[in-house]
Protein backbone atom coordinates (compact mmCIF):
# COMPACT_ATOMS: atom_id res chain seq x y z
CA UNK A 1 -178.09 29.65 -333.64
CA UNK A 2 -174.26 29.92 -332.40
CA UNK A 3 -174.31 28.33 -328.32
CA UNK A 4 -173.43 31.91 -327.10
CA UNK A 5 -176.77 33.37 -328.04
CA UNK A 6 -178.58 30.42 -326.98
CA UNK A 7 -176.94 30.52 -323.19
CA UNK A 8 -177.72 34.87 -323.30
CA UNK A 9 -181.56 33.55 -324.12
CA UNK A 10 -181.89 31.34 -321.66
CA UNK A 11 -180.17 33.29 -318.60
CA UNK A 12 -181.91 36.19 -319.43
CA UNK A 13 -185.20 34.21 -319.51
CA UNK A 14 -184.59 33.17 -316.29
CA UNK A 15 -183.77 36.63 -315.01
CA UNK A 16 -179.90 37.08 -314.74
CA UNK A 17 -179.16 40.38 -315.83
CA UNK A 18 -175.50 39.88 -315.59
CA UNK A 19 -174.28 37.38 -317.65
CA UNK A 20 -170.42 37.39 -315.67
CA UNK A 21 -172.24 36.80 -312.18
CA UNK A 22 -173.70 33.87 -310.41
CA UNK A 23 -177.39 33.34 -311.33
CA UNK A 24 -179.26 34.65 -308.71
CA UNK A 25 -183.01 32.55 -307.90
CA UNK A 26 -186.27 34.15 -307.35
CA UNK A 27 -188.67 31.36 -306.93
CA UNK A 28 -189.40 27.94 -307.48
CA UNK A 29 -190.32 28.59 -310.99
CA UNK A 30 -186.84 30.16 -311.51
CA UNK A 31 -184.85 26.42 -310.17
CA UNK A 32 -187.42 24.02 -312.66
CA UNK A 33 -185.86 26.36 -315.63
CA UNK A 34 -182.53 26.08 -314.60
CA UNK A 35 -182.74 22.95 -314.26
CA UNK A 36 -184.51 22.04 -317.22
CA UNK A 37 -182.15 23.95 -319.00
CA UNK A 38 -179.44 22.49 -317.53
CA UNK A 39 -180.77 18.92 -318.48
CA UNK A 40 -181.86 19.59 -322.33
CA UNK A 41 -177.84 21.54 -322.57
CA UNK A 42 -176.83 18.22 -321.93
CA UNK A 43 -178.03 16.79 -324.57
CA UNK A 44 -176.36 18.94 -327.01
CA UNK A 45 -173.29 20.27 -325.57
CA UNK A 46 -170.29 18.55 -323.66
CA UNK A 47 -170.71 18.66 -319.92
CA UNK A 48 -168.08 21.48 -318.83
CA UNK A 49 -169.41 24.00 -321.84
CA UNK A 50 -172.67 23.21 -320.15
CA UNK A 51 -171.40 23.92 -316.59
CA UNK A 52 -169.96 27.05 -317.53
CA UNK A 53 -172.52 28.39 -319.51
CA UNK A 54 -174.83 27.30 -316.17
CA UNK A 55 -172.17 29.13 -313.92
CA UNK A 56 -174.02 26.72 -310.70
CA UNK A 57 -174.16 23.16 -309.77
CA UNK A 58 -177.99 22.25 -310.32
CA UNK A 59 -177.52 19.37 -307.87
CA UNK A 60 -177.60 22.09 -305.59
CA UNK A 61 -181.26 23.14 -306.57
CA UNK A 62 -182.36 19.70 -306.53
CA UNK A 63 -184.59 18.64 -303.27
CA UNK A 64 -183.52 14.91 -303.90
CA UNK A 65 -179.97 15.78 -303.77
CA UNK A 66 -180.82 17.81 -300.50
CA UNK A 67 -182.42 15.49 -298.86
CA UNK A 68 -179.49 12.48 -300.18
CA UNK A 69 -176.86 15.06 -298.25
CA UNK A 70 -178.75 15.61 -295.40
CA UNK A 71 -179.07 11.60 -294.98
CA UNK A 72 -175.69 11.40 -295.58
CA UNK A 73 -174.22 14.08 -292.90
CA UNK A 74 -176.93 12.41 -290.69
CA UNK A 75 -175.20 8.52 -291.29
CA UNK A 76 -171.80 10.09 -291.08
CA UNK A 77 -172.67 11.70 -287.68
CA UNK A 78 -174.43 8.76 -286.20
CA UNK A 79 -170.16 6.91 -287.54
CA UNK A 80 -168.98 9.29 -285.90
CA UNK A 81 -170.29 9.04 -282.17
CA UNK A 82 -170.29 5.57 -282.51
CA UNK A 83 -166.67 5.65 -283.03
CA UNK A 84 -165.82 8.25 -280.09
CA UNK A 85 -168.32 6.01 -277.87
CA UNK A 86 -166.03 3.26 -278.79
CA UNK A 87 -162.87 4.80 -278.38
CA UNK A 88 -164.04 6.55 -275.41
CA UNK A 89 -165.38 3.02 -273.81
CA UNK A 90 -161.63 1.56 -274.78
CA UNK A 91 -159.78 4.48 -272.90
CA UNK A 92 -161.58 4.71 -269.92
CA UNK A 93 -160.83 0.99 -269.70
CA UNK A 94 -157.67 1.57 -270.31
CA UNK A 95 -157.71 4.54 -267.62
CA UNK A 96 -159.12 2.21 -265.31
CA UNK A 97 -156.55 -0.73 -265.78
CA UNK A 98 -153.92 1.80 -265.33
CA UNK A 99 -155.36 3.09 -262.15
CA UNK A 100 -155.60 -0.72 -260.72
CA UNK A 101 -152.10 -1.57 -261.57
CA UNK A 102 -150.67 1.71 -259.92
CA UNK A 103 -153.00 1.40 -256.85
CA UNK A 104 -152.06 -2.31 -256.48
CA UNK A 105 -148.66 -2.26 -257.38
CA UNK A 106 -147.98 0.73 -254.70
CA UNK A 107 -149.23 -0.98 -252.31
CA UNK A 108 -147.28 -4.42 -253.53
CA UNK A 109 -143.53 -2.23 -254.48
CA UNK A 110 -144.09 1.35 -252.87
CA UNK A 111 -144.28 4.48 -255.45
CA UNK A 112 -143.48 3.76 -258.84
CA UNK A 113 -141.00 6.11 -260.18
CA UNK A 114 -141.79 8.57 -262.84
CA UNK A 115 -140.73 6.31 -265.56
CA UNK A 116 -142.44 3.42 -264.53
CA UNK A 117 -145.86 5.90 -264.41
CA UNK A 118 -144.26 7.29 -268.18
CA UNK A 119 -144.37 3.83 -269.44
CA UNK A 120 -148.16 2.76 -267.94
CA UNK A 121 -149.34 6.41 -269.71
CA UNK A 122 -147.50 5.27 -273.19
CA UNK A 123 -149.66 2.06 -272.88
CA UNK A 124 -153.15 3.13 -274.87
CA UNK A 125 -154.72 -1.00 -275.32
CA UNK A 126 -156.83 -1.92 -272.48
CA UNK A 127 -155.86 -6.15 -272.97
CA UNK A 128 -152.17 -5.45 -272.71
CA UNK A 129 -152.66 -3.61 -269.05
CA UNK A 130 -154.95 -6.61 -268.18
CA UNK A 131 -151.97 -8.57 -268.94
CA UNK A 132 -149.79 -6.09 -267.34
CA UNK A 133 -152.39 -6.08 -264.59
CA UNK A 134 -152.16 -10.20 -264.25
CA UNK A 135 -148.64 -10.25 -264.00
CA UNK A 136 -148.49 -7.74 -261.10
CA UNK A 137 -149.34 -10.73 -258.95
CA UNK A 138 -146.30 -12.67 -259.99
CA UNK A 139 -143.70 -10.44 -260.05
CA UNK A 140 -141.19 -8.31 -257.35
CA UNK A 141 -141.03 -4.81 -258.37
CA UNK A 142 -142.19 -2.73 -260.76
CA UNK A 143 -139.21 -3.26 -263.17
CA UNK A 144 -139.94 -6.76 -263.44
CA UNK A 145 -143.04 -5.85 -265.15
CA UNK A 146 -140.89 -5.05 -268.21
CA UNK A 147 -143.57 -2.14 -269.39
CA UNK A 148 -141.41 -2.17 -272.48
CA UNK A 149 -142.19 -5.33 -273.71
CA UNK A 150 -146.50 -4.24 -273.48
């Protein structure tokens, strides 16, 4: 029997009237034939006739496969927070070394000029302010700090 007539039996045993159109399910019954039929093609035919005669991805149907995506957005959301906890701890210390040096250095050199403030801002790792931070102690004036050089 020629594949065409064997892919019109088996859609319209599963109840696809239209033949151009996604298959559309009705029941439980409906995703163990598809998929079923969708295994045994295999066997036979090469894997994209197969998919195209299927017109669907029978991972889809699959609960498995559901369930191995929903662990897997799950995992990728718990990465996810963990990394913008961890960013977010490492900017707010950041934040906070900034705020030290600009509160101790005012009182230490007077206002720092909008550059100075520019170059503290372009500074994003937390253990170069610390250093920046350390070296307010020693130095004159804010351009002694060399905020280039961070």
């Amino acid at each position: 029997m020629p594949i065409y007539y064997v892919a019109v039996l088996l859609r319209s045993f599963a109840g696809h009237a239209n033949l151009k159109g996604r298959h559309v399910m009705r029941g439980p019954d409906d995703e163990l034939l598809r998929t079923a039929t969708f295994i045994l093609m295999g066997i036979k035919f090469d894997k994209i006739l197969v998919e195209k005669l299927m017109s669907r991805n029978v991972l889809e149907l699959s609960s498995t496969y559901q369930a191995m995506q929903q662990e897997a957005m799950a995992a990728g959301l718990a990465q996810g927070i963990a990394k913008g906890l961890a960013e977010g701890r490492t900017g707010g210390r950041a934040e906070e070394a900034r705020r030290f040096i600009l509160h101790i250095g005012a009182r230490r050199f007077g206002v720092p000029t909008a550059e100075i403030v520019a170059g503290l801002e372009a500074i994003t790792d937390p253990e170069a302010l610390e250093v920046i931070l350390d070296h307010l102690l020693s130095v004159e004036s804010w351009e002694e700090l060399e905020l280039h050089h961070a």
